[in-house]
C-alpha atoms as a PDB file:
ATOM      1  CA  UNK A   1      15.117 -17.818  11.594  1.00  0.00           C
ATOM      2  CA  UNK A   2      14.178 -20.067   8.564  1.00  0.00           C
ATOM      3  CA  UNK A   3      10.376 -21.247   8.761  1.00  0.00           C
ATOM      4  CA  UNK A   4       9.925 -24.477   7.279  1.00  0.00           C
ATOM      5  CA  UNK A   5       7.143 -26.846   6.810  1.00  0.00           C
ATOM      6  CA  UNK A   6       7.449 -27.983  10.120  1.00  0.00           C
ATOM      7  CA  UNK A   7       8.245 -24.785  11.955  1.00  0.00           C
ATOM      8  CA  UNK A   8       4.670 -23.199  10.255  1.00  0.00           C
ATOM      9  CA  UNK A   9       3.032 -25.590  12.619  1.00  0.00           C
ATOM     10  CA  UNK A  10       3.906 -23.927  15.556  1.00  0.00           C
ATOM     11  CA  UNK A  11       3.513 -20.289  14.881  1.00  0.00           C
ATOM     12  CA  UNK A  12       0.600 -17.101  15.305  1.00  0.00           C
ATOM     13  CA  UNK A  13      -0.277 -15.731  12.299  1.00  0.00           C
ATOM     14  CA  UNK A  14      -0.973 -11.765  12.712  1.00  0.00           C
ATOM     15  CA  UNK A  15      -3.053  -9.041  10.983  1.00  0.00           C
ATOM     16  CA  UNK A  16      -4.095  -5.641  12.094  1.00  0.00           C
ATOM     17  CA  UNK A  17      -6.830  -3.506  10.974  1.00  0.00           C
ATOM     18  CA  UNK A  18      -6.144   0.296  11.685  1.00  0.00           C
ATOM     19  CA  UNK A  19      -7.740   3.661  10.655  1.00  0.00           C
ATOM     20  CA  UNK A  20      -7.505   5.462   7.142  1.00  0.00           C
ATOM     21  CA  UNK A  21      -3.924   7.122   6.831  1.00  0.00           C
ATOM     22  CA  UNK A  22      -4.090  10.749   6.195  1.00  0.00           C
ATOM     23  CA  UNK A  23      -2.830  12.844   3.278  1.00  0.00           C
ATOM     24  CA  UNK A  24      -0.167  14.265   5.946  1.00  0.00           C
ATOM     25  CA  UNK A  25       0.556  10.810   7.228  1.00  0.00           C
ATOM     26  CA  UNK A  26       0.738   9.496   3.897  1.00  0.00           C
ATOM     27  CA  UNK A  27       3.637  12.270   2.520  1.00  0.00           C
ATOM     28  CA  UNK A  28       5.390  11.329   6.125  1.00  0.00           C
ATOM     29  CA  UNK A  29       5.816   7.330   5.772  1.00  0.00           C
ATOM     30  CA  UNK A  30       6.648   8.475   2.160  1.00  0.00           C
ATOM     31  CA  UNK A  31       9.921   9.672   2.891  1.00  0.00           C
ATOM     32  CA  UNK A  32      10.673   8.471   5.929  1.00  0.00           C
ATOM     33  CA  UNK A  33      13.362   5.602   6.117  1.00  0.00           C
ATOM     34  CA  UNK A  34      11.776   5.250   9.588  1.00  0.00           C
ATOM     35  CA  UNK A  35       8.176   5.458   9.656  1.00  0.00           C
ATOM     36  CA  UNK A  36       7.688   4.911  12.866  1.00  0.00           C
ATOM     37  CA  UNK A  37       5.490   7.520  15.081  1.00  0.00           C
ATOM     38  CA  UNK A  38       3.749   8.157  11.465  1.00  0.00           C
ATOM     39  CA  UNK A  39       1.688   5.036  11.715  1.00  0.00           C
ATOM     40  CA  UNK A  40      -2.178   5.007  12.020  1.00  0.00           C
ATOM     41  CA  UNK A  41      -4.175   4.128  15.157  1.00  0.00           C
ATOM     42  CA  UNK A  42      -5.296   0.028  15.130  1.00  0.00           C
ATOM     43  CA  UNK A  43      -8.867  -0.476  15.233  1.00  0.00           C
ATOM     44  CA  UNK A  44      -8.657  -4.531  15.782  1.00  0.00           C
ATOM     45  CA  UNK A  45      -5.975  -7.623  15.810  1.00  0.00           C
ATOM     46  CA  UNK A  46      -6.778 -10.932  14.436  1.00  0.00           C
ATOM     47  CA  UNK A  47      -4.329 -13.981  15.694  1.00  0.00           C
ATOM     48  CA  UNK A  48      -4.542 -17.733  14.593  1.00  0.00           C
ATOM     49  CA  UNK A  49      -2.974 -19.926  16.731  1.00  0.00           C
ATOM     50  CA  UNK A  50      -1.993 -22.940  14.878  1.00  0.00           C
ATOM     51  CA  UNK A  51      -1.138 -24.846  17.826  1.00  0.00           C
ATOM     52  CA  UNK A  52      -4.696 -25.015  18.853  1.00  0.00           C
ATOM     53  CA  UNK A  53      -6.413 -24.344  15.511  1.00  0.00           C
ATOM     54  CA  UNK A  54      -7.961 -20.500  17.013  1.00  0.00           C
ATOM     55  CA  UNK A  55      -8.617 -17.483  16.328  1.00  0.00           C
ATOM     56  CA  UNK A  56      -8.178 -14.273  19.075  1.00  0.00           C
ATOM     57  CA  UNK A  57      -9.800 -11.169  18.264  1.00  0.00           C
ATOM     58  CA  UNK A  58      -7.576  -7.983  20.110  1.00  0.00           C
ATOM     59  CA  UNK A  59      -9.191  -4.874  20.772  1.00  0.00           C
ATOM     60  CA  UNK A  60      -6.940  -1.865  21.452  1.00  0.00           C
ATOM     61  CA  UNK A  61      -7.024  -1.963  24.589  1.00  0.00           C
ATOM     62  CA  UNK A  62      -6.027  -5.750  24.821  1.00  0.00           C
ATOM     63  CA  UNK A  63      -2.426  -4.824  23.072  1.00  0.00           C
ATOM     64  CA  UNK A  64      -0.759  -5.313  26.144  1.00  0.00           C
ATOM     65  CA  UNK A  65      -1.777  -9.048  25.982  1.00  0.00           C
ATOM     66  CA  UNK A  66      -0.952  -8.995  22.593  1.00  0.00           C
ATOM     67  CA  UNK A  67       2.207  -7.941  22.969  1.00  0.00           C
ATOM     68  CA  UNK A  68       3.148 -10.633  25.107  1.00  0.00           C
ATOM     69  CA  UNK A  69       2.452 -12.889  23.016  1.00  0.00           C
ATOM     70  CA  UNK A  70       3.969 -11.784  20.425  1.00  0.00           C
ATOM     71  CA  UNK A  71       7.137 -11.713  22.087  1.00  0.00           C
ATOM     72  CA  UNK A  72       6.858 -14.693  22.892  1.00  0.00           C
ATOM     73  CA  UNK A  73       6.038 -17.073  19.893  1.00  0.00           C
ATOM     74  CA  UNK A  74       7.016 -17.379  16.360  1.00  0.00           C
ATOM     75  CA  UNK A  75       5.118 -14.618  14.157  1.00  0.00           C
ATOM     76  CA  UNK A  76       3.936 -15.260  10.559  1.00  0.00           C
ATOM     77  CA  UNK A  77       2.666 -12.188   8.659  1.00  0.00           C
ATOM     78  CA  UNK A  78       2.093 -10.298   5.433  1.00  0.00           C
ATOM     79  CA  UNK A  79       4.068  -6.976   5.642  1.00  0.00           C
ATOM     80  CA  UNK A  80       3.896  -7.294   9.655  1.00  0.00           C
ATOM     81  CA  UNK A  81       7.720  -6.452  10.203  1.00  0.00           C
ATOM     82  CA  UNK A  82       7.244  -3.237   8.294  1.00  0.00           C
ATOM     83  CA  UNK A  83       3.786  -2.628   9.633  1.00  0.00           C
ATOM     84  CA  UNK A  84       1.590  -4.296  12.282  1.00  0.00           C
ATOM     85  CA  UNK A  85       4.381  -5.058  14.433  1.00  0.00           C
ATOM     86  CA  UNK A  86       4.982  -1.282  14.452  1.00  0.00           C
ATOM     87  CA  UNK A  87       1.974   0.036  14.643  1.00  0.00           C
ATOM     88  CA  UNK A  88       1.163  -2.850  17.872  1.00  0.00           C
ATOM     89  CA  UNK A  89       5.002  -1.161  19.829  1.00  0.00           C
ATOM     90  CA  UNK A  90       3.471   2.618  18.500  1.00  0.00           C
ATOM     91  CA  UNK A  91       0.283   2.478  20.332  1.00  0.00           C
ATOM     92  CA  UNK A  92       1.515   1.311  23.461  1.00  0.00           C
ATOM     93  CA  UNK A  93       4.566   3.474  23.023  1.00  0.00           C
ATOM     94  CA  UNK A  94       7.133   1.503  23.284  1.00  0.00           C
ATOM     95  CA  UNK A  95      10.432   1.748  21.010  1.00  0.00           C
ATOM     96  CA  UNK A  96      10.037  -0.280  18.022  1.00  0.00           C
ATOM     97  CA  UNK A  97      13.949  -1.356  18.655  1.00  0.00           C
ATOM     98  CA  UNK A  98      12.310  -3.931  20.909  1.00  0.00           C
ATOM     99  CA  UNK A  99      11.575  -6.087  18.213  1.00  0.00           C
ATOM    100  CA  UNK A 100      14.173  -5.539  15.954  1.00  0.00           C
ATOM    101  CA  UNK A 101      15.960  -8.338  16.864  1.00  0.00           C
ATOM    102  CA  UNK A 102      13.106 -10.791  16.822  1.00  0.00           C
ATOM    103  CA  UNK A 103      14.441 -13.498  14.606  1.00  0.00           C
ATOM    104  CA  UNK A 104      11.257 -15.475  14.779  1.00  0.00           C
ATOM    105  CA  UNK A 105       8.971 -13.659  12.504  1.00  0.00           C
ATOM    106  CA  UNK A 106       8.504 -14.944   9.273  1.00  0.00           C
ATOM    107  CA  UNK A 107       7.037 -11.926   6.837  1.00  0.00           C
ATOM    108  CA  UNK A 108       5.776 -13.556   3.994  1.00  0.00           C
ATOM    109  CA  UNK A 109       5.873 -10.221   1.690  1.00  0.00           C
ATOM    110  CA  UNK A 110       9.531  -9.799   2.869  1.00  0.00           C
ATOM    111  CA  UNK A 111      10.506 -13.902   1.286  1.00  0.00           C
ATOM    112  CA  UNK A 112       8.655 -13.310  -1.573  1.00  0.00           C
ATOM    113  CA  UNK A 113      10.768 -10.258  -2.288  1.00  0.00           C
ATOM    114  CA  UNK A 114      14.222 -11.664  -1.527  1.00  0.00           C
ATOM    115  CA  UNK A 115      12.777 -14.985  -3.936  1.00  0.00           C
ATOM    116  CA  UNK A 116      11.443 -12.794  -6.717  1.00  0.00           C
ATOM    117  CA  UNK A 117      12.560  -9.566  -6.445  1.00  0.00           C
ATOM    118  CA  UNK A 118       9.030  -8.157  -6.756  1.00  0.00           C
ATOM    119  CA  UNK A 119       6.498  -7.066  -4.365  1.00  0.00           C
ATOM    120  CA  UNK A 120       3.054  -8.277  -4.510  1.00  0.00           C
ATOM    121  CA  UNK A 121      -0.603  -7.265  -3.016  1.00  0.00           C
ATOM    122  CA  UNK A 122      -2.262  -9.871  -0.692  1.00  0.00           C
ATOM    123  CA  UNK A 123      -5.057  -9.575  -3.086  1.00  0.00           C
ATOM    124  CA  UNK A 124      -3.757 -10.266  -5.708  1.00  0.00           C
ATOM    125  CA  UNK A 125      -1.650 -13.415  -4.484  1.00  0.00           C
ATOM    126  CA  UNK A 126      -4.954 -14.380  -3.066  1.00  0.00           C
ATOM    127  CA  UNK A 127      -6.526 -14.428  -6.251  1.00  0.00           C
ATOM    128  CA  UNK A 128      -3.703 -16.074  -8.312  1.00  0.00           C
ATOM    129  CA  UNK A 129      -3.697 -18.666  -6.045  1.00  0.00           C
ATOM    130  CA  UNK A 130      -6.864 -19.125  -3.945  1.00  0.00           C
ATOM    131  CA  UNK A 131      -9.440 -18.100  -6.589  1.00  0.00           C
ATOM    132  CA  UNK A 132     -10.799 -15.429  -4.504  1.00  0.00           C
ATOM    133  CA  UNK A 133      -9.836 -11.695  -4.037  1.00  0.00           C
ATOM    134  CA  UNK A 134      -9.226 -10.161  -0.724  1.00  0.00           C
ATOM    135  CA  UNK A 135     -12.582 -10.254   1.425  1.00  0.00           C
ATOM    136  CA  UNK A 136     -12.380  -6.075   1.527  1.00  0.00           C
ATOM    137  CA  UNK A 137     -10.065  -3.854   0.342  1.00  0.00           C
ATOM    138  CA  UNK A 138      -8.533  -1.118   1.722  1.00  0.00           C
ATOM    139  CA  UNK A 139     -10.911   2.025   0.810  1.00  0.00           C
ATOM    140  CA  UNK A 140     -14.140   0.322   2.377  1.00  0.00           C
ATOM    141  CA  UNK A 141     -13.019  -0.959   5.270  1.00  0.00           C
ATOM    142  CA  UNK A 142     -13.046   2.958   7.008  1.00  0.00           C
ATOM    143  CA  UNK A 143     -17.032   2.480   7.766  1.00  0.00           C
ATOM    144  CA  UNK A 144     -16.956  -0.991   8.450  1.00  0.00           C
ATOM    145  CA  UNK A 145     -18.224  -1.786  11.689  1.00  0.00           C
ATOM    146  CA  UNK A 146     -16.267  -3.841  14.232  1.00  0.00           C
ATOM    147  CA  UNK A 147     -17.788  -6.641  13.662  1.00  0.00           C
ATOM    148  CA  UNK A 148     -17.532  -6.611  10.231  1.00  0.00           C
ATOM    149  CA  UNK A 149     -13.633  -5.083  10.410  1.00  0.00           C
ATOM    150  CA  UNK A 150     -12.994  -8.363  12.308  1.00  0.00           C
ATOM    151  CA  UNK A 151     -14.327 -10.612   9.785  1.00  0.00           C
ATOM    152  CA  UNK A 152     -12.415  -8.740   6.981  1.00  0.00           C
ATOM    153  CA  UNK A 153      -9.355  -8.836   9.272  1.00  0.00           C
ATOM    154  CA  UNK A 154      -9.285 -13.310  10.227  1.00  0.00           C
ATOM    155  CA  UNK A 155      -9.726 -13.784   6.314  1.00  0.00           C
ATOM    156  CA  UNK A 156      -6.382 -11.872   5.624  1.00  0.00           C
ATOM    157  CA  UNK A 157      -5.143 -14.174   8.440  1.00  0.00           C
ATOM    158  CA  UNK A 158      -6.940 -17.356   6.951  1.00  0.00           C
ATOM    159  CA  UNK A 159      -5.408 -16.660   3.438  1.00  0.00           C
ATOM    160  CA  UNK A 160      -2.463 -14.987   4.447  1.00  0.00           C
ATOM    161  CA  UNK A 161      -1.260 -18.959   6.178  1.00  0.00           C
ATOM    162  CA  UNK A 162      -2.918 -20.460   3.260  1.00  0.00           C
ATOM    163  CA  UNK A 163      -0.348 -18.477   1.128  1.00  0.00           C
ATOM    164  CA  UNK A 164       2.161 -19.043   3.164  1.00  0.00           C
ATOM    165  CA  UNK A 165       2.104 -22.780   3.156  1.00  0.00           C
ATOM    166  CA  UNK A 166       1.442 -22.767  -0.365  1.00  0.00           C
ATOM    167  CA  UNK A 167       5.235 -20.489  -0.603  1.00  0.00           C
ATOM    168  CA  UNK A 168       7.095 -23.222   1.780  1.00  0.00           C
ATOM    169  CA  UNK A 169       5.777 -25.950  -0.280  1.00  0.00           C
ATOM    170  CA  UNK A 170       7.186 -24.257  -3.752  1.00  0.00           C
ATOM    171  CA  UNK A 171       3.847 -24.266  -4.999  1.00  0.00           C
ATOM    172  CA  UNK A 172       3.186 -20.502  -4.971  1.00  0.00           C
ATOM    173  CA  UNK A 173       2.296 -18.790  -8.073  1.00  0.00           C
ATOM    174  CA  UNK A 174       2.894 -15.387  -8.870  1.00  0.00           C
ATOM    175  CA  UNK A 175       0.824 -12.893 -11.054  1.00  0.00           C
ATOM    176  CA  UNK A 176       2.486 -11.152 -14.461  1.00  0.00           C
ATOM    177  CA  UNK A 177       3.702  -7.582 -13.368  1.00  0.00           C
ATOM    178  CA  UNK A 178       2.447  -4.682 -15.390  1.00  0.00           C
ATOM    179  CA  UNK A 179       4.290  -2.750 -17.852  1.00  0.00           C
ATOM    180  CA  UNK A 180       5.555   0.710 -16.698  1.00  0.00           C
ATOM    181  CA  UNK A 181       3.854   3.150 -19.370  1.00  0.00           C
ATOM    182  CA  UNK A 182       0.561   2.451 -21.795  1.00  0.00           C
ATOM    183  CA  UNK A 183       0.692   2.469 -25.292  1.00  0.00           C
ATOM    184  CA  UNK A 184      -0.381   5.371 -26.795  1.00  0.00           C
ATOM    185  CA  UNK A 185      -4.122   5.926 -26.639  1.00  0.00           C
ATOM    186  CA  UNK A 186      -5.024   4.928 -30.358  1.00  0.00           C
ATOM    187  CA  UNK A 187      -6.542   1.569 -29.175  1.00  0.00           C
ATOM    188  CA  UNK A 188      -8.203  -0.111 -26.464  1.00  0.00           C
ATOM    189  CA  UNK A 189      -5.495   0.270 -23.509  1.00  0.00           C
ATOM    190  CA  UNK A 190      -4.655  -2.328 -20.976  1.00  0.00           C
ATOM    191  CA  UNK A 191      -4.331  -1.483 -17.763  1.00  0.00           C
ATOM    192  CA  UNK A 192      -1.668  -3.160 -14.839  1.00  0.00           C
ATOM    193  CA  UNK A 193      -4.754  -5.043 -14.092  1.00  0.00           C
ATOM    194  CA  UNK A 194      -5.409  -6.264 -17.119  1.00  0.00           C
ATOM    195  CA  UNK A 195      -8.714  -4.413 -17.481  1.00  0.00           C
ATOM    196  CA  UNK A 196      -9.303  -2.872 -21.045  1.00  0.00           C
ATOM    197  CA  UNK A 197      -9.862   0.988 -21.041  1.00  0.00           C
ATOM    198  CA  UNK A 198     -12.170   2.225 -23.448  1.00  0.00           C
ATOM    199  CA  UNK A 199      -9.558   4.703 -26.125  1.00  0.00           C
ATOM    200  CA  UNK A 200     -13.011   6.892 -26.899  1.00  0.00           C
ATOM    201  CA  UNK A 201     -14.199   7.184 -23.194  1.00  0.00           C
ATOM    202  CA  UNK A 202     -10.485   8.253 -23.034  1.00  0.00           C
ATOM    203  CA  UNK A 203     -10.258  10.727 -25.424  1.00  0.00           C
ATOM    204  CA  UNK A 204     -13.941  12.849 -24.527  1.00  0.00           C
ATOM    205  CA  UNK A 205     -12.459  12.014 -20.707  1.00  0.00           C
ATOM    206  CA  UNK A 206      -9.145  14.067 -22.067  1.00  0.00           C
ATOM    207  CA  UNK A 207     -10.963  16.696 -23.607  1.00  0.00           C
ATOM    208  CA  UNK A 208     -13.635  17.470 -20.593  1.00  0.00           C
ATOM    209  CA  UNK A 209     -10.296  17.746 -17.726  1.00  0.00           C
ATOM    210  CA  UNK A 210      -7.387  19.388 -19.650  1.00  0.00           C
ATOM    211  CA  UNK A 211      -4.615  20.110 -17.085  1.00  0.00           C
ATOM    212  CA  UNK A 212      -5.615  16.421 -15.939  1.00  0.00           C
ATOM    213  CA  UNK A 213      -5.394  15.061 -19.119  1.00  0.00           C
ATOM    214  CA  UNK A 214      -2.282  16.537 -19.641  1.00  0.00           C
ATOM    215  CA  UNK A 215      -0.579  15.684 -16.049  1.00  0.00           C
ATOM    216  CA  UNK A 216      -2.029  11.583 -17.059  1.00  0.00           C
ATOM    217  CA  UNK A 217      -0.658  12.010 -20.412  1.00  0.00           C
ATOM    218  CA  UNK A 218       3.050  12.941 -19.442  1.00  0.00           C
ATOM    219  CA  UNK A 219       2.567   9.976 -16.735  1.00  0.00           C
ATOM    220  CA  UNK A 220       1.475   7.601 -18.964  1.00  0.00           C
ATOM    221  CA  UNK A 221       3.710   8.209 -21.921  1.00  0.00           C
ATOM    222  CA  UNK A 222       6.492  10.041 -19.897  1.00  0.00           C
ATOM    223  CA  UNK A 223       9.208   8.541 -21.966  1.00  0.00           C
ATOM    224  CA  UNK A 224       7.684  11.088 -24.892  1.00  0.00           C
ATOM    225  CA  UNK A 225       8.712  14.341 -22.866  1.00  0.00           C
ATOM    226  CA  UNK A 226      11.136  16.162 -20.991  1.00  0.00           C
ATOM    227  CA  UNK A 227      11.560  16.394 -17.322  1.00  0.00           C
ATOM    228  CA  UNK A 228      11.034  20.275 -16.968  1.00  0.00           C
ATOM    229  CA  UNK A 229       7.194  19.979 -19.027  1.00  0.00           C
ATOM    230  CA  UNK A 230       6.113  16.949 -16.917  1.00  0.00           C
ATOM    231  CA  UNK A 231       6.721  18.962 -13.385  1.00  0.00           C
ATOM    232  CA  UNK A 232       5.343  22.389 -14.883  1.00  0.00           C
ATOM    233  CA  UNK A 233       2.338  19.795 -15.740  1.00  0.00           C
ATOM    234  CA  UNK A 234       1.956  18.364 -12.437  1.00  0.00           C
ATOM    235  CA  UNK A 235       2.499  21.864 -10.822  1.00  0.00           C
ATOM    236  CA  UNK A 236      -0.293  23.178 -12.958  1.00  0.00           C
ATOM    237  CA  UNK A 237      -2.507  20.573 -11.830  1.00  0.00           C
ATOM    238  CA  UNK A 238      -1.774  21.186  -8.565  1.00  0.00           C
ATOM    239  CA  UNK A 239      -2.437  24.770  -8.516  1.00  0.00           C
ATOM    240  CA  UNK A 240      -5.571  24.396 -10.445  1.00  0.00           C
ATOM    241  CA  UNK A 241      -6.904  21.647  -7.960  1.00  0.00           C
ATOM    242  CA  UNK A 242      -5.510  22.647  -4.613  1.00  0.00           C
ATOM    243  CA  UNK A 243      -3.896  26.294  -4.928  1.00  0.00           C
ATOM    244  CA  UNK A 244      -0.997  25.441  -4.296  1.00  0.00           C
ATOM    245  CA  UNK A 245       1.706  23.940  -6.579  1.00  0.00           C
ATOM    246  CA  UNK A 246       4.535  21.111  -5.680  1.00  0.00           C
ATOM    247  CA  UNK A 247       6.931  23.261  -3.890  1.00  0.00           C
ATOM    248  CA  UNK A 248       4.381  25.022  -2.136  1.00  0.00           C
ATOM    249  CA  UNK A 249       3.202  21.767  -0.723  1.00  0.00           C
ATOM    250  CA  UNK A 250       6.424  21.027   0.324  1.00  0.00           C
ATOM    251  CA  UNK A 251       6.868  24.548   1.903  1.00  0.00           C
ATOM    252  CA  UNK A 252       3.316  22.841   3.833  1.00  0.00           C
ATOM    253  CA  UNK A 253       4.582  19.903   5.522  1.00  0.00           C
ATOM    254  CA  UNK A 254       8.355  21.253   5.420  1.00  0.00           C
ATOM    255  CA  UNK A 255       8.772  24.929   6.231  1.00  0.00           C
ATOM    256  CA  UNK A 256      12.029  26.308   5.191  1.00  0.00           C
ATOM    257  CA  UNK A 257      12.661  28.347   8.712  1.00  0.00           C
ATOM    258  CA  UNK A 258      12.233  25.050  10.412  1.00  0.00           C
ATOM    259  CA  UNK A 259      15.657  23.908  10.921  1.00  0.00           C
ATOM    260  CA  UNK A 260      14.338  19.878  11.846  1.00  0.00           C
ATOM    261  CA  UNK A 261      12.547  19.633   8.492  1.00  0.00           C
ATOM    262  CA  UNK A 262      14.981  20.438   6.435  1.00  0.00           C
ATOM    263  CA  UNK A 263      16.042  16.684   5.327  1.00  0.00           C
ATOM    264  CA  UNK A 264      12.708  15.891   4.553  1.00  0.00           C
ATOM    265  CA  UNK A 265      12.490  19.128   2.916  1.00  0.00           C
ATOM    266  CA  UNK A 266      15.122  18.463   0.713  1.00  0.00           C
ATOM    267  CA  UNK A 267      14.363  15.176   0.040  1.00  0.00           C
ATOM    268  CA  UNK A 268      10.385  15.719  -1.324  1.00  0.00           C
ATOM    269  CA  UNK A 269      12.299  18.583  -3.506  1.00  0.00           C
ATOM    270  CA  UNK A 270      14.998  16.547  -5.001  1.00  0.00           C
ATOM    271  CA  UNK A 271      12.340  13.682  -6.370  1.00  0.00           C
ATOM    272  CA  UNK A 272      11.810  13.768 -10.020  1.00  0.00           C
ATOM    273  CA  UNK A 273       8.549  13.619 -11.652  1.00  0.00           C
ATOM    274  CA  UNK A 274       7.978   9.857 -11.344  1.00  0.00           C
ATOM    275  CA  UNK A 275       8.838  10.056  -7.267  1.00  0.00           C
ATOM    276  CA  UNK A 276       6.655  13.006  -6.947  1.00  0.00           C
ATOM    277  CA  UNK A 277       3.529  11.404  -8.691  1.00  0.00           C
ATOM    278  CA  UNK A 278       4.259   8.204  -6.138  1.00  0.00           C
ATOM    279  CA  UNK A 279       4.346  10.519  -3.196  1.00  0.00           C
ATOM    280  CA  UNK A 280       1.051  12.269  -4.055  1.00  0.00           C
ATOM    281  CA  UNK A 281      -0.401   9.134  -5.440  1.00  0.00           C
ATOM    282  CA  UNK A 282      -3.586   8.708  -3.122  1.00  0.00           C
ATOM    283  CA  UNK A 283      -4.032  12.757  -3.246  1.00  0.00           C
ATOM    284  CA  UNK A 284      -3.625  12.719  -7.311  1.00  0.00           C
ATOM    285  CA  UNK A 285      -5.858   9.438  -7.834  1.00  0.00           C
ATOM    286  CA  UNK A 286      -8.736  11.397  -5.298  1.00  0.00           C
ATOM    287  CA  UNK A 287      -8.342  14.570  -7.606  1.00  0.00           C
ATOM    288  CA  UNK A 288      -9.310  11.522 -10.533  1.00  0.00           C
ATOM    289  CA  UNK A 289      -5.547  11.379 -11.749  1.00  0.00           C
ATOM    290  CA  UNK A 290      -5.151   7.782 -13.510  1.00  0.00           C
ATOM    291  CA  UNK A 291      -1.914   6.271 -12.317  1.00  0.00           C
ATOM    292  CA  UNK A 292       0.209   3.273 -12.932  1.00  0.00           C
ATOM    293  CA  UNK A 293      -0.744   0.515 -10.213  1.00  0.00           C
ATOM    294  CA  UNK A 294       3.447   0.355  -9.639  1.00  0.00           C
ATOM    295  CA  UNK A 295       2.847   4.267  -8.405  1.00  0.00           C
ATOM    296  CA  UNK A 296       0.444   3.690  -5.639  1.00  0.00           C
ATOM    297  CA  UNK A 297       0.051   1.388  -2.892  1.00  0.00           C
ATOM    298  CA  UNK A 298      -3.126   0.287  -3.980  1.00  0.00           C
ATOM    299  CA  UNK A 299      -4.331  -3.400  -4.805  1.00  0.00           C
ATOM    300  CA  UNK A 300      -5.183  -4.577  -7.732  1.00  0.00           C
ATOM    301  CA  UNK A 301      -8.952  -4.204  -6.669  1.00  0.00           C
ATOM    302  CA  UNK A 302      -8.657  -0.983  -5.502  1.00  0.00           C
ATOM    303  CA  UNK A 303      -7.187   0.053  -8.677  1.00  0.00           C
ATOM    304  CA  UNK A 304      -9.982  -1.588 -10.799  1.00  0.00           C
ATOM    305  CA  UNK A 305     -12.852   0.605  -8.443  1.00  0.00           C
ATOM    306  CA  UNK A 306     -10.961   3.708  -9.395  1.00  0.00           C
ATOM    307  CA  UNK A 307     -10.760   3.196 -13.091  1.00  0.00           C
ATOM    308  CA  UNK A 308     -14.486   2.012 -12.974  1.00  0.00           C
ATOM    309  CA  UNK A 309     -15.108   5.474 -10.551  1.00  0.00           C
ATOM    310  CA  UNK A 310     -13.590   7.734 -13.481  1.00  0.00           C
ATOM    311  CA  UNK A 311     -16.045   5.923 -16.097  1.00  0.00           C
ATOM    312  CA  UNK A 312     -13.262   3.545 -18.207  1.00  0.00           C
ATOM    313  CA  UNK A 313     -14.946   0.479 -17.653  1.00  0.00           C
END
């Protein structure tokens, strides 16, 4: 179905709110063409209905309601096809085949992909075009109350239809995408964010946290070396952080003598060093790894705490 300025009149506009995903659920959805069954438990729903101008707050437990009306109505959403919609049909365990066919969702992420090719953060669409970031992200929202959760949750709504009409309209705007590797560090370096990262803070940061240094290095300048010395690097690092390198890991969450894992066992050991840094993104950036923004899920704000966390701005 093609929304258009009219249709956007008539539609529900959806966000969920759900728990933190896990290390283990993160290395699942990773690889998984199909992530469903790996999704996190919701924690609250926030609908607006633009036919009467109001907001619905779902607990859990209302999902069954939810549901229903979701079925039922036209669906606009940021990411919802690939996630909230799932993670609504996962918690009350039904197959997620029952709204595969629903031609009357309009996923905002998924247009602005087929329109620009690219893949953008609510935030930072927000931001480029609304003059305001997100109203949390991600990372704080785990001890937010429910109250406060739900708040967070109707202004992803409120900006996500804002957006929305802004993309119908042709007015949207989108923000520059980053470069793929830094400089070298000689001068101040930008980061995907635009932030500048002190070169000296670097350098006594490089000397302090070798095997870290070295595993950032061949990620940030990994056109400079060879495949085999960037995964001995990242195995080091590993090792030296968690006891265990790469394949070992894998051996983990895919045991060799287990016949069902052995496609996603092969899989996680046929990625190259770029794939493998993606896939451990959120467990290399908590060990204080700094990564490209295009290797992690995480917003542009969420990338700007971490750098400021490891002391480069």
């Amino acid at each position: 179905m093609s929304f258009s300025a009219d249709t956007i009149r008539d539609v529900l506009v959806l966000d969920i709110e759900t728990e933190q995903i896990s290390s283990e659920m993160f290395l699942r959805q990773k690889h998984k063409r199909d992530v469903f069954g790996c999704l996190p438990k919701p924690r609250v729903c926030v609908t607006y209905d633009t036919r009467t101008s109001g907001y619905h707050v779902y607990m859990p437990s209302d999902f069954d309601e939810l549901y229903k009306t979701v079925r039922d109505r036209d669906v606009l959403s940021f990411n919802g096809r690939r996630f909230d919609l799932p993670v609504i049909l996962q918690y009350l365990g039904l197959p997620q085949q029952v709204l595969d066919s629903k031609d009357n969702h309009f996923d905002l992420l998924e247009e602005i992909r087929k329109t620009t090719g690219a893949s953008y953060s609510l935030d930072a669409l927000a931001l480029h075009n609304l003059g305001k970031h997100k109203h949390t992200d991600g990372r704080k929202m785990e001890g937010m109350d429910i109250e406060a959760l739900t708040e967070a949750c109707q202004s992803d709504v409120e900006q996500t239809y804002a957006l929305a009409q802004m993309f119908i309209q042709g007015q949207l705007k989108y923000p520059a995408r980053g470069r793929r590797t830094y400089p070298d560090y000689g001068d101040d370096v930008e980061d995907y964010c635009g932030v500048k990262i002190n070169a000296d803070q670097m350098g006594q940061w490089m000397k302090k946290n070798k095997k870290r240094a070295v595993l950032t290095e061949a990620i940030a300048n990994g056109h400079k070396y060879n495949e085999t010395d960037k995964l001995e690097s990242l195995d080091n690092f590993l090792a030296e952080q968690t006891g265990r390198s790469y394949t070992e890991t894998v051996e983990l969450n895919a045991p060799a003598d287990d016949p069902n894992a052995q496609p996603y066992r092969e899989a996680l050991l046929s990625l190259d060093f770029d794939g493998r840094c993606s896939l451990l993104s959120n467990i290399l950036i908590g060990l204080g790894v700094l990564l490209p923004i295009d290797m992690t899920d995480m917003t542009d704000g969420q990338y700007s705490d971490m750098m400021n966390e490891n002391g480069f701005l």
